[in-house]
N, C-alpha and C. Protein backbone atom coordinates (compact mmCIF):
# COMPACT_ATOMS: atom_id res chain seq x y z
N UNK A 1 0.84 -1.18 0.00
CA UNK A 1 0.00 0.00 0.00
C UNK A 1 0.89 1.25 0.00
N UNK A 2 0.67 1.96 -1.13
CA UNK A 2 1.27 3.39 -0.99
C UNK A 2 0.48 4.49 -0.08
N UNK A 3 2.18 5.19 0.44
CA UNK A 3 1.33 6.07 1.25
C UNK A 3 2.34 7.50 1.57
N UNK A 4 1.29 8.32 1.41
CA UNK A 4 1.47 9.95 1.06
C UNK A 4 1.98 10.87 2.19
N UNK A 5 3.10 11.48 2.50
CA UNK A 5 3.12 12.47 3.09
C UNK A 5 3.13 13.70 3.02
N UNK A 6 1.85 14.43 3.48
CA UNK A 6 1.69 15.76 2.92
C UNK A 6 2.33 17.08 3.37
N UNK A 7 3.18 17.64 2.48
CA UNK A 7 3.73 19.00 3.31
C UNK A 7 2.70 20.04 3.39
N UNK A 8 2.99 21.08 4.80
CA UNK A 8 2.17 21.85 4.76
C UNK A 8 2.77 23.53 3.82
N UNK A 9 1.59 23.91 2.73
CA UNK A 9 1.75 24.58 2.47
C UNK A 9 1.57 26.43 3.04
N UNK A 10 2.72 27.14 3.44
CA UNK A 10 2.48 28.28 4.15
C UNK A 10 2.27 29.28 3.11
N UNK A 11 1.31 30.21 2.94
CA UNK A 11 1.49 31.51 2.27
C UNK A 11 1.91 32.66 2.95
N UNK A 12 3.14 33.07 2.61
CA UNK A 12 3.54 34.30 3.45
C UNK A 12 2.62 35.67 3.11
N UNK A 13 3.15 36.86 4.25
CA UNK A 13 1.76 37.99 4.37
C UNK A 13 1.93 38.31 2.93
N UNK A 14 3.57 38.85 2.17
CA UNK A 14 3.39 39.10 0.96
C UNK A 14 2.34 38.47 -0.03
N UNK A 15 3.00 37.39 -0.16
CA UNK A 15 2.47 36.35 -0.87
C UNK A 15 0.77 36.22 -0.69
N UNK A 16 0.13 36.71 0.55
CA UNK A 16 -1.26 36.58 1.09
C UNK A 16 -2.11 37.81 0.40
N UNK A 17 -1.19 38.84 0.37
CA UNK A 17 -1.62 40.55 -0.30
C UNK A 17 -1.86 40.35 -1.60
N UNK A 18 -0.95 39.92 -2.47
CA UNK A 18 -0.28 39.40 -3.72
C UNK A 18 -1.40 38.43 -4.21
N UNK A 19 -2.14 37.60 -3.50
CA UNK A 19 -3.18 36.45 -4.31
C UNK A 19 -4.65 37.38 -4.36
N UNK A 20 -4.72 38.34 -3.10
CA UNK A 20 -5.87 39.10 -3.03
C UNK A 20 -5.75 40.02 -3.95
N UNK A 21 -4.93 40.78 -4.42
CA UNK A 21 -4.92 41.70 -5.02
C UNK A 21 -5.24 41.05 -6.87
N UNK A 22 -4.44 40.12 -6.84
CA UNK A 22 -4.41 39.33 -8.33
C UNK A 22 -6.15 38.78 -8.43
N UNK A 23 -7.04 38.73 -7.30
CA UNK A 23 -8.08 38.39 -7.16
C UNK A 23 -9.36 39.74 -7.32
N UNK A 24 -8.78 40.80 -7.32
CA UNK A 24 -9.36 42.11 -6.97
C UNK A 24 -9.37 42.82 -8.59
N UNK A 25 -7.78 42.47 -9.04
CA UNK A 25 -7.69 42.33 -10.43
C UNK A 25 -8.69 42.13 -11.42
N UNK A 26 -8.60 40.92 -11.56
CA UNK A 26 -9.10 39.58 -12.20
C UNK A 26 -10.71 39.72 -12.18
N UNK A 27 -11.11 40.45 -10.96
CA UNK A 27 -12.79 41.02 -10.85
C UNK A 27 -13.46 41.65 -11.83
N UNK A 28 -11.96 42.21 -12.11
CA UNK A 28 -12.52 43.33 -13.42
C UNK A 28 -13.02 42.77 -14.94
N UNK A 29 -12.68 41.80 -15.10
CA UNK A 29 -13.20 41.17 -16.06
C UNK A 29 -14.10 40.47 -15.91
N UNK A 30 -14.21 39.20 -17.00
CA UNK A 30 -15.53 38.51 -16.53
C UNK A 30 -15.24 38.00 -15.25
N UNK A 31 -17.02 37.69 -15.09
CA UNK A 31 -17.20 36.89 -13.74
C UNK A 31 -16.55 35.54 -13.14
N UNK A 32 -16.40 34.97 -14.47
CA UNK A 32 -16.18 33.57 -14.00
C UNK A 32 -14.58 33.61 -13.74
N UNK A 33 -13.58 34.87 -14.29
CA UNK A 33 -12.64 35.04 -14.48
C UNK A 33 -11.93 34.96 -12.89
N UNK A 34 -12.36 35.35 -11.85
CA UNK A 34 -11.61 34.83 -10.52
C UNK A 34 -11.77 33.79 -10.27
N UNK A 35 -12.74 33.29 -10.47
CA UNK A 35 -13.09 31.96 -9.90
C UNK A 35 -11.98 30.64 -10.47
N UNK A 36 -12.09 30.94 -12.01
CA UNK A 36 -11.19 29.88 -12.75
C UNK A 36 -9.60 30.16 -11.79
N UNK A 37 -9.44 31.55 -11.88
CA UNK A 37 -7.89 31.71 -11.02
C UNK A 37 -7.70 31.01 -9.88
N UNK A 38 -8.90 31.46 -8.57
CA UNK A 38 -8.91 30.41 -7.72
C UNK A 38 -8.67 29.29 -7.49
N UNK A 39 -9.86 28.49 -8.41
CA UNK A 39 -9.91 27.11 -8.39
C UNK A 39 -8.07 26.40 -9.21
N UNK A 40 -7.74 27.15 -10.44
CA UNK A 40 -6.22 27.04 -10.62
C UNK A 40 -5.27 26.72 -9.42
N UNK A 41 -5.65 27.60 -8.78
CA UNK A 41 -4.57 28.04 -7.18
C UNK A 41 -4.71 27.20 -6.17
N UNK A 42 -6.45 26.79 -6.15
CA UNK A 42 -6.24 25.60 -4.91
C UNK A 42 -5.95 24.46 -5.71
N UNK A 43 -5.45 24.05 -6.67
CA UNK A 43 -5.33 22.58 -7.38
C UNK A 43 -3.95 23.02 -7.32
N UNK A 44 -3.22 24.03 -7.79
CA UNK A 44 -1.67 24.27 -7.48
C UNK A 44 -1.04 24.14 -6.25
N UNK A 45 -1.71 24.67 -4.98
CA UNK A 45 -1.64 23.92 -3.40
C UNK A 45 -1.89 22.95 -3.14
N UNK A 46 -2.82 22.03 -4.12
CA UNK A 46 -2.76 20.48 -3.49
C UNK A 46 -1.69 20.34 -4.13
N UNK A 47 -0.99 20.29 -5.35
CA UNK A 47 0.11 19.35 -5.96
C UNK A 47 1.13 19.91 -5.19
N UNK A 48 1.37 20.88 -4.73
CA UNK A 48 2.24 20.96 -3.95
C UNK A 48 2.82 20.44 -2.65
N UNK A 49 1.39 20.32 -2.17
CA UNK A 49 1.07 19.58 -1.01
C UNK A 49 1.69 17.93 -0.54
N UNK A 50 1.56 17.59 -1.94
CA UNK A 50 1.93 16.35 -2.34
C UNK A 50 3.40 15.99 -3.09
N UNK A 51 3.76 17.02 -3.65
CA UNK A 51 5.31 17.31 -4.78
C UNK A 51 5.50 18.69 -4.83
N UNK A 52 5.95 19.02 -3.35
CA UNK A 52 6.43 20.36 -3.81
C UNK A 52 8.09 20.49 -4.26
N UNK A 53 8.67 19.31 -5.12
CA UNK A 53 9.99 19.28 -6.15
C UNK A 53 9.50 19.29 -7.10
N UNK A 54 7.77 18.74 -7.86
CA UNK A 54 7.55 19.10 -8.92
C UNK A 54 7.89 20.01 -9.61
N UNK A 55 8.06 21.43 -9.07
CA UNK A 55 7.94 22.33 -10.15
C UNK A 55 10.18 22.87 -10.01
N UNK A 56 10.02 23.24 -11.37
CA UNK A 56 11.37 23.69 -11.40
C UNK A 56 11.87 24.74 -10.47
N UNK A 57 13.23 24.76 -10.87
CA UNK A 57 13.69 26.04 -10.05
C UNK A 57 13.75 27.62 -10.75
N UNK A 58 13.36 28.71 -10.17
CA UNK A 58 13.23 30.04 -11.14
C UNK A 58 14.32 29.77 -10.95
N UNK A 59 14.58 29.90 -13.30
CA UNK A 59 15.85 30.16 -13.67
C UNK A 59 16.97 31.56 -12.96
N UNK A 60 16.26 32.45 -13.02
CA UNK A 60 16.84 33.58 -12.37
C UNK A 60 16.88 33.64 -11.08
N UNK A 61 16.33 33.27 -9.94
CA UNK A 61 17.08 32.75 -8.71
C UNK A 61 16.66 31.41 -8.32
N UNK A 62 17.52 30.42 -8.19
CA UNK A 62 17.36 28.93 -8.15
C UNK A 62 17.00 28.53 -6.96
N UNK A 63 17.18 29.64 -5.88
CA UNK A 63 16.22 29.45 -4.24
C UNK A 63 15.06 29.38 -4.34
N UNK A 64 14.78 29.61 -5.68
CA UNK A 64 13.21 29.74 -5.35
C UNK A 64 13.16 28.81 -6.45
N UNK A 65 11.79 28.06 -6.40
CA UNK A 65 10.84 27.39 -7.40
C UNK A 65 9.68 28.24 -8.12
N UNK A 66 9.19 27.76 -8.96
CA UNK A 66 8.07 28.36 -9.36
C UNK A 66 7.34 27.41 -9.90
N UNK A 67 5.66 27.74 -9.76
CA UNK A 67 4.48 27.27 -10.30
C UNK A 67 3.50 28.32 -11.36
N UNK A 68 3.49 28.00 -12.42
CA UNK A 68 2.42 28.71 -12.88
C UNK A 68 0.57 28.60 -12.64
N UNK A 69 0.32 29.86 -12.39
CA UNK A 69 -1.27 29.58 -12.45
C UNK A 69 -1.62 30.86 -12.90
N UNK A 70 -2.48 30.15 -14.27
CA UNK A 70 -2.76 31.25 -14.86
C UNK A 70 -1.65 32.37 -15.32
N UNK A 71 -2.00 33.35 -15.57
CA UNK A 71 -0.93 34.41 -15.84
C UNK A 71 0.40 34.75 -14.62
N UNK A 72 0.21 34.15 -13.67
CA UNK A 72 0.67 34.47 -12.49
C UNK A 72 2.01 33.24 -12.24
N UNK A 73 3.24 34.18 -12.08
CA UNK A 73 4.21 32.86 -11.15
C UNK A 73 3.76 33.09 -9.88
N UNK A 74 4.25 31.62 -9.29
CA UNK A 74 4.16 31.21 -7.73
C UNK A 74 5.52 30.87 -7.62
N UNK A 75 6.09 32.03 -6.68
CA UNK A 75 7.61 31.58 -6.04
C UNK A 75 7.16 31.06 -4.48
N UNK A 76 8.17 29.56 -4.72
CA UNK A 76 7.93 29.20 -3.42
C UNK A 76 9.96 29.07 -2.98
N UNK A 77 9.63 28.69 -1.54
CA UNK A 77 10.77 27.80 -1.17
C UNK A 77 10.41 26.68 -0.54
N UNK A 78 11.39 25.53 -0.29
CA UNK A 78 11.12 24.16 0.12
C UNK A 78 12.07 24.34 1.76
N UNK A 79 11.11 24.25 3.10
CA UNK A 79 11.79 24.39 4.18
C UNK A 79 11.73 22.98 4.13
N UNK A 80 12.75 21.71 4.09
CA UNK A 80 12.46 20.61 4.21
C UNK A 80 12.34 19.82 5.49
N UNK A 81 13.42 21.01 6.64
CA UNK A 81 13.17 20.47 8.36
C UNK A 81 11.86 20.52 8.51
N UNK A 82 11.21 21.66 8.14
CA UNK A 82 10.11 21.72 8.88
C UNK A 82 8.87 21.05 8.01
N UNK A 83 9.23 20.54 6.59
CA UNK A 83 8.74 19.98 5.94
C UNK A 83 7.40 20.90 5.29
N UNK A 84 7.69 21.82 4.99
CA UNK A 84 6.78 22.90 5.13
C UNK A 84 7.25 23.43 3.43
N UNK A 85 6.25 23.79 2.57
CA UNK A 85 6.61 25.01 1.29
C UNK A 85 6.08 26.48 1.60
N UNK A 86 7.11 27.54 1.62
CA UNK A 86 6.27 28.70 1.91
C UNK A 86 6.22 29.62 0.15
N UNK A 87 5.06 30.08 0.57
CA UNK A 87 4.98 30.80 -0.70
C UNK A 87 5.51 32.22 -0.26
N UNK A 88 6.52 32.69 -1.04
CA UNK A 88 6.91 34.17 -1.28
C UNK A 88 6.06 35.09 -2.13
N UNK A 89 5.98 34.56 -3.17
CA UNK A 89 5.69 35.69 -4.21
C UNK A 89 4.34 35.36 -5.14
N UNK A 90 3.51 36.20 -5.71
CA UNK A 90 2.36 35.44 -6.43
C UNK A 90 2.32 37.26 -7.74
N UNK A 91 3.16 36.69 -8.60
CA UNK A 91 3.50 37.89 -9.45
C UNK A 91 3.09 37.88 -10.80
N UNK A 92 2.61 38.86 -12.00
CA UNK A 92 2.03 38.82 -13.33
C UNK A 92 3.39 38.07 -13.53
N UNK A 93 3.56 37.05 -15.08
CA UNK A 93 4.08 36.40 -15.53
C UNK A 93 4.94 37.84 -16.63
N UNK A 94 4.22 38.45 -16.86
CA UNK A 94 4.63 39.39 -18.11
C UNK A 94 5.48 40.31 -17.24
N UNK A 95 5.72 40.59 -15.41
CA UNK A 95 6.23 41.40 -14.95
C UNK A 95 7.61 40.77 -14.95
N UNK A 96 8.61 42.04 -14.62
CA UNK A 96 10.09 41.84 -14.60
C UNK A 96 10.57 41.09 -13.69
N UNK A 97 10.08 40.10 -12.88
CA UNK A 97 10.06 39.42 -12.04
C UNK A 97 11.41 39.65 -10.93
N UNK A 98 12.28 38.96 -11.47
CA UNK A 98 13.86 39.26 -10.84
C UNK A 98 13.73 41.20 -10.44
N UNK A 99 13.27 41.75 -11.01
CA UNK A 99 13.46 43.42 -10.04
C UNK A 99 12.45 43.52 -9.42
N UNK A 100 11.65 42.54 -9.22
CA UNK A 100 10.62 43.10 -7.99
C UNK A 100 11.04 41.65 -6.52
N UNK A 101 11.97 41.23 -6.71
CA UNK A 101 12.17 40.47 -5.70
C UNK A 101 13.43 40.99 -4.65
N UNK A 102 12.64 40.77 -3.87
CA UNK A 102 13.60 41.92 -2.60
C UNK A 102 14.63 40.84 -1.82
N UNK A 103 14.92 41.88 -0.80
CA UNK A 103 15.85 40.87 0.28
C UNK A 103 14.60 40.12 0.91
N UNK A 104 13.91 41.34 1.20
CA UNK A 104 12.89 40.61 2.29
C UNK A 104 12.11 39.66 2.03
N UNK A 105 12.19 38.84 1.17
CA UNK A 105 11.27 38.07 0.52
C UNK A 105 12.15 36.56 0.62
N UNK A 106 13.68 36.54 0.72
CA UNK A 106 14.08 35.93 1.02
C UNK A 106 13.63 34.58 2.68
C-alpha cells in the first residue's frame, strides 16, 4: 500500500496581499474570471502539497521554485526540516520578475 506524506503549504503575508490583489484584479473582467484563477490556485496547493519538487527552479534565482497559475508565477521555497513550502511571491508572468524580488522576501 502506498502512502502519502503531505507538506504543509504556508502563504507568506506578501504572498497573502499578492493572491488578493491578483483576485481584486481579475474582478474586473468577466465573472467567471476569478473563480477559474482560484480554483487554478487551490489545485496548485494540493500538488504541492503532495510534490512540492515538482515544479522547477526560477531560472533567475534557483532558491526559489516556481508554479504557474494562470498568468501568475508562484515563487515558493522548500523548508524541508520543517517539511513545510512557503509561498513568497504570487507575481504577473509578463512582470520583470527578478526586479521586484527583494531581500525581504528571502
Amino acid at each position: 500500500m502506498l502512502s502519502f506524506v503531505n507538506w504543509n503549504v504556508v502563504m507568506l503575508p506578501k504572498a497573502r496581499r499578492e493572491y488578493v490583489r491578483a483576485l481584486e484584479y481579475l474582478s474586473d473582467f468577466y465573472p467567471g474570471t476569478p473563480l477559474r484563477f482560484r480554483s487554478e490556485f487551490q489545485r496548485t496547493m494540493r500538488r504541492l502539497e503532495f510534490n512540492p519538487f515538482g515544479c522547477s527552479p526560477y531560472p533567475d534565482n534557483p532558491d526559489y521554485r516556481r508554479a504557474l497559475v494562470g498568468k501568475y508565477t508562484l515563487l515558493y521555497k522548500i523548508a524541508e526540516a520543517q517539511h513545510e513550502v512557503h509561498i513568497h511571491r504570487i507575481l504577473r508572468s509578463t512582470w520583470n520578475i527578478p526586479d521586484l524580488l527583494e531581500p525581504d522576501d528571502e
